[in-house]
Every structure is written in C-alpha cells, then in structure tokens.
C-alpha atoms as a PDB file:
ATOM      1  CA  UNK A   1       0.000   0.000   0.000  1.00  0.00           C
ATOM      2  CA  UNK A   2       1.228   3.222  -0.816  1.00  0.00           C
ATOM      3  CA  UNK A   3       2.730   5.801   1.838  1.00  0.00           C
ATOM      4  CA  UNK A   4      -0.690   8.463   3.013  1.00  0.00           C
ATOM      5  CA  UNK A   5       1.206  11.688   1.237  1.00  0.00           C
ATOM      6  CA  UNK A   6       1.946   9.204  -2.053  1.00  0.00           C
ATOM      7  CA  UNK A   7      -2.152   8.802  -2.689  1.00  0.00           C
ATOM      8  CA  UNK A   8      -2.442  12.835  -2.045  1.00  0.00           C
ATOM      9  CA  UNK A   9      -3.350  14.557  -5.392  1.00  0.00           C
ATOM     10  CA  UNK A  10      -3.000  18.102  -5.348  1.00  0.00           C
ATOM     11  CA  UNK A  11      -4.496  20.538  -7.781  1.00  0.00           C
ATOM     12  CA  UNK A  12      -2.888  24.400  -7.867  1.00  0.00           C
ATOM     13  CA  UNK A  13      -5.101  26.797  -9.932  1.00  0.00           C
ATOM     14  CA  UNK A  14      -2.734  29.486 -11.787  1.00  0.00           C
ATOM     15  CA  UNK A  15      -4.547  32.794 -11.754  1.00  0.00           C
ATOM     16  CA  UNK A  16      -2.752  33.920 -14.399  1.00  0.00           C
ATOM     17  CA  UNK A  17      -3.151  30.870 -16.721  1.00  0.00           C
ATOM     18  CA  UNK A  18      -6.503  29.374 -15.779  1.00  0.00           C
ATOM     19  CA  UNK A  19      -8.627  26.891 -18.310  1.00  0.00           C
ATOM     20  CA  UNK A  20      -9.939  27.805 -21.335  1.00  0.00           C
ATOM     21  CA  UNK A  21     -13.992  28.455 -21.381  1.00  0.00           C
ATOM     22  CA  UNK A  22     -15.742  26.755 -23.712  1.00  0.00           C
ATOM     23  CA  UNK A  23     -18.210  28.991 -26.316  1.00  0.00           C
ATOM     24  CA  UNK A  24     -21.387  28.368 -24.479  1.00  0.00           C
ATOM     25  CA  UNK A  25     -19.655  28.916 -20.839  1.00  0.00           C
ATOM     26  CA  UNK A  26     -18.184  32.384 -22.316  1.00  0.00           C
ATOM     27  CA  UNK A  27     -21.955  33.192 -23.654  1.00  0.00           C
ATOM     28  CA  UNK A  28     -23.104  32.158 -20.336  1.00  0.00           C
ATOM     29  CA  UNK A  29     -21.235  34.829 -18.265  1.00  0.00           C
ATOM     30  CA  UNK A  30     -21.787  37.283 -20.998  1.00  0.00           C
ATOM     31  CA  UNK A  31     -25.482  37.315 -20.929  1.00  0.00           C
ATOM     32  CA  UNK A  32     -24.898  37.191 -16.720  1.00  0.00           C
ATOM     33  CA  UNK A  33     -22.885  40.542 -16.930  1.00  0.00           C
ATOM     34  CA  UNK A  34     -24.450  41.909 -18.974  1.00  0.00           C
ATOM     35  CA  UNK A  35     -28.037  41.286 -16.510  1.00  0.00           C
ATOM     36  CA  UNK A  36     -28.614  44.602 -13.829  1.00  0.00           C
ATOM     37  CA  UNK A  37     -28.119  42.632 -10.522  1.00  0.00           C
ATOM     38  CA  UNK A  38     -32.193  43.389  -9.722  1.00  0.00           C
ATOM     39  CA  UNK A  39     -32.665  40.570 -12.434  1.00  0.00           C
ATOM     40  CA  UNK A  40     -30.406  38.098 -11.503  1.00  0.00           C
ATOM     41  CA  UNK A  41     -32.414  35.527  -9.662  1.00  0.00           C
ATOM     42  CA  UNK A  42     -30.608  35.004  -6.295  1.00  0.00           C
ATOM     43  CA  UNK A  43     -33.812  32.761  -4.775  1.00  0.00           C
ATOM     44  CA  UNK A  44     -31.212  29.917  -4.394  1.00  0.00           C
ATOM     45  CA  UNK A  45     -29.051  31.181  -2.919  1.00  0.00           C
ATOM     46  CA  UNK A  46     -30.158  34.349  -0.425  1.00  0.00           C
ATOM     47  CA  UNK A  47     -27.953  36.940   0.334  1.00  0.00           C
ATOM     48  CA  UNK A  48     -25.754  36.699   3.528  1.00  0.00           C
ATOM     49  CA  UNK A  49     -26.405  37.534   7.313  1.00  0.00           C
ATOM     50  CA  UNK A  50     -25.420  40.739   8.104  1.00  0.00           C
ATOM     51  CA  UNK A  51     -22.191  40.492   9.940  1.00  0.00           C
ATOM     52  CA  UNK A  52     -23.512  40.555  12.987  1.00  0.00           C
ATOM     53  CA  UNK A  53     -25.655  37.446  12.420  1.00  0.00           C
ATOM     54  CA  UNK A  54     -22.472  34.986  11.878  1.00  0.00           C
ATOM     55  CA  UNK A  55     -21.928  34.498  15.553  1.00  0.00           C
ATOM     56  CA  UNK A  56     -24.327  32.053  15.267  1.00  0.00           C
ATOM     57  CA  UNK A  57     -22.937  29.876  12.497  1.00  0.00           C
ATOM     58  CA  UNK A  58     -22.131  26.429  12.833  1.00  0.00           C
ATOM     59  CA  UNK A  59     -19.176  25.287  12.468  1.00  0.00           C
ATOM     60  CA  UNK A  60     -18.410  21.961  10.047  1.00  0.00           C
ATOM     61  CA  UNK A  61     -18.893  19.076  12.011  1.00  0.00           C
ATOM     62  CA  UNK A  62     -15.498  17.459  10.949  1.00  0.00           C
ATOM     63  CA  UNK A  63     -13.712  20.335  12.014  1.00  0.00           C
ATOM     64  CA  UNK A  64     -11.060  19.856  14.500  1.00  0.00           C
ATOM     65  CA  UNK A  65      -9.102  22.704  15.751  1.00  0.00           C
ATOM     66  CA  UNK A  66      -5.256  23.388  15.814  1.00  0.00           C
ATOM     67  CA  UNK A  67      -4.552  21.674  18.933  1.00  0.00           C
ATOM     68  CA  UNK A  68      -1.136  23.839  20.723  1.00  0.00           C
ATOM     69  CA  UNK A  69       1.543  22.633  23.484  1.00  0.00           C
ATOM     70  CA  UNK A  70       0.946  24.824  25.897  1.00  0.00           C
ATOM     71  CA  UNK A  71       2.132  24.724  30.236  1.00  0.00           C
ATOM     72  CA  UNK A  72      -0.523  25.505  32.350  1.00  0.00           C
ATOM     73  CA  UNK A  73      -0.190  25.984  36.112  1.00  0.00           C
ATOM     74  CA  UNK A  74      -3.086  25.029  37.946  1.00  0.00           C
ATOM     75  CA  UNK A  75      -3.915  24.715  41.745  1.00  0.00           C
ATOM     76  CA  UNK A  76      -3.332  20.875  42.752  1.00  0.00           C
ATOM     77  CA  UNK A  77      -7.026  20.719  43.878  1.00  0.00           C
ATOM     78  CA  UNK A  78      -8.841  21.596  40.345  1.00  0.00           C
ATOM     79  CA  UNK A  79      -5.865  18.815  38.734  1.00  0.00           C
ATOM     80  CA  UNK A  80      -6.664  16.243  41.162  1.00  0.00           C
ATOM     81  CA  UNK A  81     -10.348  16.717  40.510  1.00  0.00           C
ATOM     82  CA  UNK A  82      -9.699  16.849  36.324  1.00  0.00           C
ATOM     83  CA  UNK A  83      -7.596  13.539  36.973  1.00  0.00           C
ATOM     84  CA  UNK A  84     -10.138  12.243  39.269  1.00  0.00           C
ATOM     85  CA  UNK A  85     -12.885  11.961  36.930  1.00  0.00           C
ATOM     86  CA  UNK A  86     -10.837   9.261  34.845  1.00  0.00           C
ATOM     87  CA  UNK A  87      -8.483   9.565  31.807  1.00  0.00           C
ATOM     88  CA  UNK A  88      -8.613  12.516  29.595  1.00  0.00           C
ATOM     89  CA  UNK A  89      -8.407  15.111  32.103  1.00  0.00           C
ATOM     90  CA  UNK A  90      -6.584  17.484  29.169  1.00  0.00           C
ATOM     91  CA  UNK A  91      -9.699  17.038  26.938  1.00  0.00           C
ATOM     92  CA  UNK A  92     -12.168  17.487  30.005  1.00  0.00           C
ATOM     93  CA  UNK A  93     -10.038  20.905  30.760  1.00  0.00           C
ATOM     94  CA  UNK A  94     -10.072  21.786  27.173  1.00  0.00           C
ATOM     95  CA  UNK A  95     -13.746  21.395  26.846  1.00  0.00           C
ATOM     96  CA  UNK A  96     -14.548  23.386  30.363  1.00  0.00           C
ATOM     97  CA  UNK A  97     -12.798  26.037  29.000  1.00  0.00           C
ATOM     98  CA  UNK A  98     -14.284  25.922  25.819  1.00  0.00           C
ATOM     99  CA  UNK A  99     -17.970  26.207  26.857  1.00  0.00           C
ATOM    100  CA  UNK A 100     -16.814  29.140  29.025  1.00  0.00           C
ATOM    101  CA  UNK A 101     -15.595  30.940  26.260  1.00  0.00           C
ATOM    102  CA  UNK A 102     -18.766  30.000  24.002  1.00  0.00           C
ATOM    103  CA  UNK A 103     -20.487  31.525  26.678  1.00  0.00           C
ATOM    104  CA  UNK A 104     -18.957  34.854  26.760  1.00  0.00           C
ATOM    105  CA  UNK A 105     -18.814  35.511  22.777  1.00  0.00           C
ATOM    106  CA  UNK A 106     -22.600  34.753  23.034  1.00  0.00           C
ATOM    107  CA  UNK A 107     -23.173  37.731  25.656  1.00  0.00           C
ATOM    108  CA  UNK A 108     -20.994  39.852  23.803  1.00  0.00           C
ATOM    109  CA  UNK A 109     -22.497  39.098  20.451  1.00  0.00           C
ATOM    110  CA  UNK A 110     -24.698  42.348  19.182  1.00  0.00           C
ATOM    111  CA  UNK A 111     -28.142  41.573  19.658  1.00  0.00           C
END
C-alpha cells in the first residue's frame, strides 16, 4: 500500500493561466454581466447575514481545531479533581474552558 502523502493529489489553480472556457460557458457569463443585478435571480441562494448574524454559524462538524503545546499551572485541587474523573483530564479541561468561552462571545455578540 502506498505511503498516506503518495495517494495525495494536489491541484494548484494558476490565476494567471486558468482553463480555457468553452463557447457556451463564455456566452453564459456574458449574458450574466451583462443582466442589472435586480434581475439576476438570487432565490437559491439568499444573500448573507449581516455580519452581525455569523456568531451564530455552525461550524463543520469534521472540524477539529489546531490543537497547541501549551504549560498551564493550575492549583493541585482543580488537577486532582480533572484527573479524578478518569483519563482525559486534558480534553475534560479543554472542553470546560471551551464552553466558558462559548459563553462569553454569546453575551458579547450584538443583539
């Protein structure tokens, strides 16, 4: 079986060199520009929240943030109680801290 980064295929899109549109694609964005944006039909796709609205965006499911190396001192009693609750206690930590901070970009979000 081949090595993960061997079955990777990458694709790079030159923006100075990009493919050649065929006759009816190149009639296609010419009758587009040429439309007054009031009669373009956007009904599929509706216009974007205003930025205040994207607090409330979910996020991809499969996304996984960065995960960083970091020291941490904490008092002895909050690690023995992490630890005590079974393996994991750097997740648990990491997810207490993470509902915290969910919590306070919500109240600071404009309403």
């Amino acid at each position: 079986m081949k090595a993960k980064h061997e079955r990777t295929i990458k694709r790079t899109v030159d923006p100075a060199n990009l493919p050649v549109l065929s006759v009816e694609q190149q009639q296609m964005l010419a009758t587009l520009a040429a439309k007054p944006d009031a009669a373009i039909d956007y009904s599929d796709a509706p216009p974007a929240a205003p930025g205040a609205e994207w607090y409330r965006a979910a996020l991809n499911p499969l996304y996984r943030p960065n995960k960083q190396t970091t020291t941490v001192r904490l008092d002895a009693d909050i690690l023995a109680w992490l630890k005590s609750k079974g393996s994991g206690y750097q997740t648990r930590l990491n997810a207490i801290l993470r509902e915290s901070m969910l919590q306070e970009l919500k109240q600071q979000a404009p309403k």
